[in-house]
N, C-alpha and C. Protein backbone atom coordinates (compact mmCIF):
# COMPACT_ATOMS: atom_id res chain seq x y z
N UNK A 1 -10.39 16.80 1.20
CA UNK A 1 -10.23 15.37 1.40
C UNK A 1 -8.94 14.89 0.77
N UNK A 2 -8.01 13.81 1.54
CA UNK A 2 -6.98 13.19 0.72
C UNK A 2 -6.94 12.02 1.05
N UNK A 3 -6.27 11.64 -0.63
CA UNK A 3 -6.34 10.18 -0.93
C UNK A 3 -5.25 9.55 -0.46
N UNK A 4 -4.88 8.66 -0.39
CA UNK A 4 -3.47 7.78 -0.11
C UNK A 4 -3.01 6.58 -0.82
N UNK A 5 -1.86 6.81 -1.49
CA UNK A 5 -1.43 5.12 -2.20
C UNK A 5 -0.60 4.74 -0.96
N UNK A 6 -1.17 3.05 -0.66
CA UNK A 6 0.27 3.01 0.54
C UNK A 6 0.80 1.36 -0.01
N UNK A 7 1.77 1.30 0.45
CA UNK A 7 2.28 -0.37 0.53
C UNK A 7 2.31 -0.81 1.64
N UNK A 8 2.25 -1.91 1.92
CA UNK A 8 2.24 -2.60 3.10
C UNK A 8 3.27 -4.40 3.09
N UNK A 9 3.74 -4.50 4.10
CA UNK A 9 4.82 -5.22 3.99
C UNK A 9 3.86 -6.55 4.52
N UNK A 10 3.42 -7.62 4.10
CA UNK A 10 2.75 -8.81 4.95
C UNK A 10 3.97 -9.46 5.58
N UNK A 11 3.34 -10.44 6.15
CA UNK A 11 4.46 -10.90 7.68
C UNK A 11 5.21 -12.38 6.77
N UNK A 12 4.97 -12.32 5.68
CA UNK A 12 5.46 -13.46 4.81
C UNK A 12 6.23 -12.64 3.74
N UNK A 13 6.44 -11.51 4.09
CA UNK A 13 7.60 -10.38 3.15
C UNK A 13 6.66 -9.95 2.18
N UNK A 14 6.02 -10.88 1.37
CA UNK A 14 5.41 -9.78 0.34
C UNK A 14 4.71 -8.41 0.72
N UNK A 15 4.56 -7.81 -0.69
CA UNK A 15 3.78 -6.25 -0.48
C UNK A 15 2.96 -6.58 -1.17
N UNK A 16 1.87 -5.40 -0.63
CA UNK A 16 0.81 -5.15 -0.97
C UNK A 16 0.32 -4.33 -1.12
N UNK A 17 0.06 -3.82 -2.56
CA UNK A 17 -0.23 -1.98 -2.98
C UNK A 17 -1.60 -1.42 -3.16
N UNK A 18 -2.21 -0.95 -2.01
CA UNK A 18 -3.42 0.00 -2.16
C UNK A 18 -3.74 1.25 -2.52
N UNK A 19 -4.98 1.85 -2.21
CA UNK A 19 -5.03 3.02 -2.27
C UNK A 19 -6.38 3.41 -1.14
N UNK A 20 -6.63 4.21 -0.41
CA UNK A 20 -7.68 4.94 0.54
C UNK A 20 -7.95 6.18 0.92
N UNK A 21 -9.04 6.29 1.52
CA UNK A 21 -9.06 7.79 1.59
C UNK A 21 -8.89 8.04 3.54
N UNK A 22 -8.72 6.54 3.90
CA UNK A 22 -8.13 6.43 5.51
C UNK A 22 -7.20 6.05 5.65
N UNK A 23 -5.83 6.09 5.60
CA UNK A 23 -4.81 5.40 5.93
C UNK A 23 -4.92 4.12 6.91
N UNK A 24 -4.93 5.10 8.32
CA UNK A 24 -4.94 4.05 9.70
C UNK A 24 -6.13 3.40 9.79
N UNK A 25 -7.02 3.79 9.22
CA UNK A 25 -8.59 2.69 9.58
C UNK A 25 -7.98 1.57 8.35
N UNK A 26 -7.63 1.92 7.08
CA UNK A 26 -7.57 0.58 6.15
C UNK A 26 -6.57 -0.01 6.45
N UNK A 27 -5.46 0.34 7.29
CA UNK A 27 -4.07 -0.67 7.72
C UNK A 27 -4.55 -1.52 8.94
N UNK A 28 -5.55 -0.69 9.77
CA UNK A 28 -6.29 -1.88 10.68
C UNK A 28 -7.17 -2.64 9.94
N UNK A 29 -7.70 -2.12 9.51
CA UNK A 29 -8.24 -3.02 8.42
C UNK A 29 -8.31 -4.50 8.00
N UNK A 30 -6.80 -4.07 7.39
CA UNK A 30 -6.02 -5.53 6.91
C UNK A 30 -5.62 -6.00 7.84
N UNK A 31 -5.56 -5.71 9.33
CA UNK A 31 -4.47 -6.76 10.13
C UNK A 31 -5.85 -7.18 11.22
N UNK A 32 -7.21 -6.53 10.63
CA UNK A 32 -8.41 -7.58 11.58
C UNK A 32 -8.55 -8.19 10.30
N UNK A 33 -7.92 -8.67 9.44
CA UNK A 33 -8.93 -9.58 8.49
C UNK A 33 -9.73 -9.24 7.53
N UNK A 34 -10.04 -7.79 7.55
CA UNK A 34 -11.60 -6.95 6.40
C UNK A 34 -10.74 -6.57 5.80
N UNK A 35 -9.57 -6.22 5.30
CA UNK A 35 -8.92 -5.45 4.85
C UNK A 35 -8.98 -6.67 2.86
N UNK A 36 -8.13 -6.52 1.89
CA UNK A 36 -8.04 -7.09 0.49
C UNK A 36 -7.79 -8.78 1.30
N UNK A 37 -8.58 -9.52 0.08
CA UNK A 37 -8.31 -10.94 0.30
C UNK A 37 -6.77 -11.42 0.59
N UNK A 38 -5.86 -10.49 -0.66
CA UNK A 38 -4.78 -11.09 -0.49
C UNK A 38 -4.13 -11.06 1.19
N UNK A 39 -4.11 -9.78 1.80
CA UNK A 39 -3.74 -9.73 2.97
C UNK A 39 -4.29 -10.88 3.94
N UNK A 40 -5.57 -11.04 3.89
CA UNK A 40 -5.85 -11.94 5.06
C UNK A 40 -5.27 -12.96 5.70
N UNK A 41 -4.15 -13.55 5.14
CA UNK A 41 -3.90 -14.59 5.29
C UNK A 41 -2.12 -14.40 5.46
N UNK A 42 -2.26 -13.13 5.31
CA UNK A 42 -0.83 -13.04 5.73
C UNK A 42 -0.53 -11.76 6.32
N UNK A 43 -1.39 -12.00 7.63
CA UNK A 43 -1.04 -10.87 8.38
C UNK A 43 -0.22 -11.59 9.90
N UNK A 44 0.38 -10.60 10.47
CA UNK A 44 0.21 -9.23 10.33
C UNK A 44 1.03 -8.30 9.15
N UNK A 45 0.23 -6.68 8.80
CA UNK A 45 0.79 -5.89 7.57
C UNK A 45 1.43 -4.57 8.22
N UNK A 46 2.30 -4.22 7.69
CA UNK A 46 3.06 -3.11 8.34
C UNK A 46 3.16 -2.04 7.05
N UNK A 47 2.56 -1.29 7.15
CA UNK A 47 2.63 0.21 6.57
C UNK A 47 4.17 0.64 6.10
N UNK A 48 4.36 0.52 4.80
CA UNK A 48 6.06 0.69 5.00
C UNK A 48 5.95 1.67 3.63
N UNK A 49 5.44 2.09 3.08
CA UNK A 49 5.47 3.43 2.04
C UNK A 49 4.02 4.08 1.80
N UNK A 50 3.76 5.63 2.00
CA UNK A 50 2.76 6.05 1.44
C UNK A 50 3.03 7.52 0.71
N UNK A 51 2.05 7.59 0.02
CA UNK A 51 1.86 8.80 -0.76
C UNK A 51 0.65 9.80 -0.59
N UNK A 52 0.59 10.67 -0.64
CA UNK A 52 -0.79 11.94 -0.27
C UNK A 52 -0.88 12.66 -1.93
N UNK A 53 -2.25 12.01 -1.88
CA UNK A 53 -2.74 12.79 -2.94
C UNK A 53 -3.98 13.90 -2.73
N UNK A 54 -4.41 14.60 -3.57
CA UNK A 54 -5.63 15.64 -3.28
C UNK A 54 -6.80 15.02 -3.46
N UNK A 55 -6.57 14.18 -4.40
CA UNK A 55 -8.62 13.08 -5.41
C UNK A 55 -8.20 11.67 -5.15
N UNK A 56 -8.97 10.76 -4.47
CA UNK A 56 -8.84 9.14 -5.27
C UNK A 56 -8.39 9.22 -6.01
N UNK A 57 -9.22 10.24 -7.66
CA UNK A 57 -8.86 9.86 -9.03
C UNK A 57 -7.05 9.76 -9.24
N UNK A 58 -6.39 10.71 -8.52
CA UNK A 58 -4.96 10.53 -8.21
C UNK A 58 -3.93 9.33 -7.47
N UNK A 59 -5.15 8.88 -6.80
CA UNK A 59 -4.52 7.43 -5.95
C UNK A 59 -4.45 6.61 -6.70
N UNK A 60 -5.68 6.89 -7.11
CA UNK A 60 -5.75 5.27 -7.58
C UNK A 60 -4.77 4.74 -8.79
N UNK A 61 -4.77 6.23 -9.72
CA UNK A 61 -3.61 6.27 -10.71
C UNK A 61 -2.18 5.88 -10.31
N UNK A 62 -1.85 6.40 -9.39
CA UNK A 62 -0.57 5.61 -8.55
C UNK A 62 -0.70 4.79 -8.53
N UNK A 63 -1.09 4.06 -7.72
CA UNK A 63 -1.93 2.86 -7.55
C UNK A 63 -1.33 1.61 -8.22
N UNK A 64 -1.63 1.86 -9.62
CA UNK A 64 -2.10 1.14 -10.59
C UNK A 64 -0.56 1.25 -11.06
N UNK A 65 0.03 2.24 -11.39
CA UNK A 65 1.39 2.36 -11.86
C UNK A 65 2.60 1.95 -10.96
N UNK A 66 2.23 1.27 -9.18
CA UNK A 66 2.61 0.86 -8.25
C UNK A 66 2.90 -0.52 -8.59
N UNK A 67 1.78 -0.73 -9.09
CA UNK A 67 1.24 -2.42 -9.00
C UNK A 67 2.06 -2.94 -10.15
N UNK A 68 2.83 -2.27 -11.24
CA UNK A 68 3.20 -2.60 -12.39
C UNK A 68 5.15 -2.53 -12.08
N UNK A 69 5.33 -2.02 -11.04
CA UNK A 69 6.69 -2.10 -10.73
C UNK A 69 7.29 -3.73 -9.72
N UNK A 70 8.49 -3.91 -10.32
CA UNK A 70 8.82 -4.82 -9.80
C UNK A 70 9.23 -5.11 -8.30
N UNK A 71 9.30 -6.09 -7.53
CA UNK A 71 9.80 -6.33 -6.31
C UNK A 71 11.06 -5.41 -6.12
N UNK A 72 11.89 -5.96 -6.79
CA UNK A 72 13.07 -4.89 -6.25
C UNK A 72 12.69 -3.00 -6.80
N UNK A 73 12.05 -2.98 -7.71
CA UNK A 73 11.75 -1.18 -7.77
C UNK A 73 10.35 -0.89 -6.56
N UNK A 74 9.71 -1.86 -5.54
CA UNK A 74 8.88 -1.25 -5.14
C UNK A 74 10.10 -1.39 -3.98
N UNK A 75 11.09 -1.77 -3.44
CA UNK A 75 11.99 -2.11 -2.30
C UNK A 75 13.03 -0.92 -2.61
N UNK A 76 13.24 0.22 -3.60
CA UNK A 76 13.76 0.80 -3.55
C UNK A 76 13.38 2.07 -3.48
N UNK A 77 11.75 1.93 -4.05
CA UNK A 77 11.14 3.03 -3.58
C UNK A 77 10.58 3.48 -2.09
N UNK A 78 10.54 2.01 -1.58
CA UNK A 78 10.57 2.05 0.18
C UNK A 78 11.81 2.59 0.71
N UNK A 79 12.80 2.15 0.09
CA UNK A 79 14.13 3.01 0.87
C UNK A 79 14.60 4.15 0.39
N UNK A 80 13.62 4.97 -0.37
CA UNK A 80 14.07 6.58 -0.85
C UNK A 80 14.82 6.02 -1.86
N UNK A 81 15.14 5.30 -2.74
CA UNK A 81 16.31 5.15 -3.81
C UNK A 81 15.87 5.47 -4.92
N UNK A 82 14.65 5.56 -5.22
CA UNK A 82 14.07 5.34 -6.35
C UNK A 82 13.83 7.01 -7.07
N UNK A 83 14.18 6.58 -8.19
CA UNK A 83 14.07 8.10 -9.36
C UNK A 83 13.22 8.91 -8.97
């Protein structure tokens, strides 16, 4: 089984940093509406960085260390720039 950290771009520019063990079912997800509160309201979301892990317990750790980077370090890690 593998996990996934992904970002997602909402249609109002912000991102939005998850983690799943479905990629394409949780990106539809968010753009019918079931997907995190924050998305709902600003869809549509476009899939614009992910990661493959082996455990959740690994996603979610990303995850979390995702969520703590700034706008411009998560915009550079979308364009390969990042360390």
């Amino acid at each position: 089984m593998s996990a996934y950290t992904y970002i997602v771009r909402c249609a109002d520019g912000s991102l939005y940093t998850g983690w799943t063990d479905d990629l394409e079912k949780r990106v539809a997800a968010h753009n019918a509406g079931k997907g995190a509160k924050y998305t709902r309201s600003r869809r549509p979301v476009t899939l614009v960085y992910h990661e493959t892990f082996a455990t959740p317990r690994e996603a979610m750790s990303r995850e979390w260390h995702l969520k703590r980077l700034t706008r411009a370090q998560k915009l550079a890690l979308i364009a390969g720039q990042a360390d």
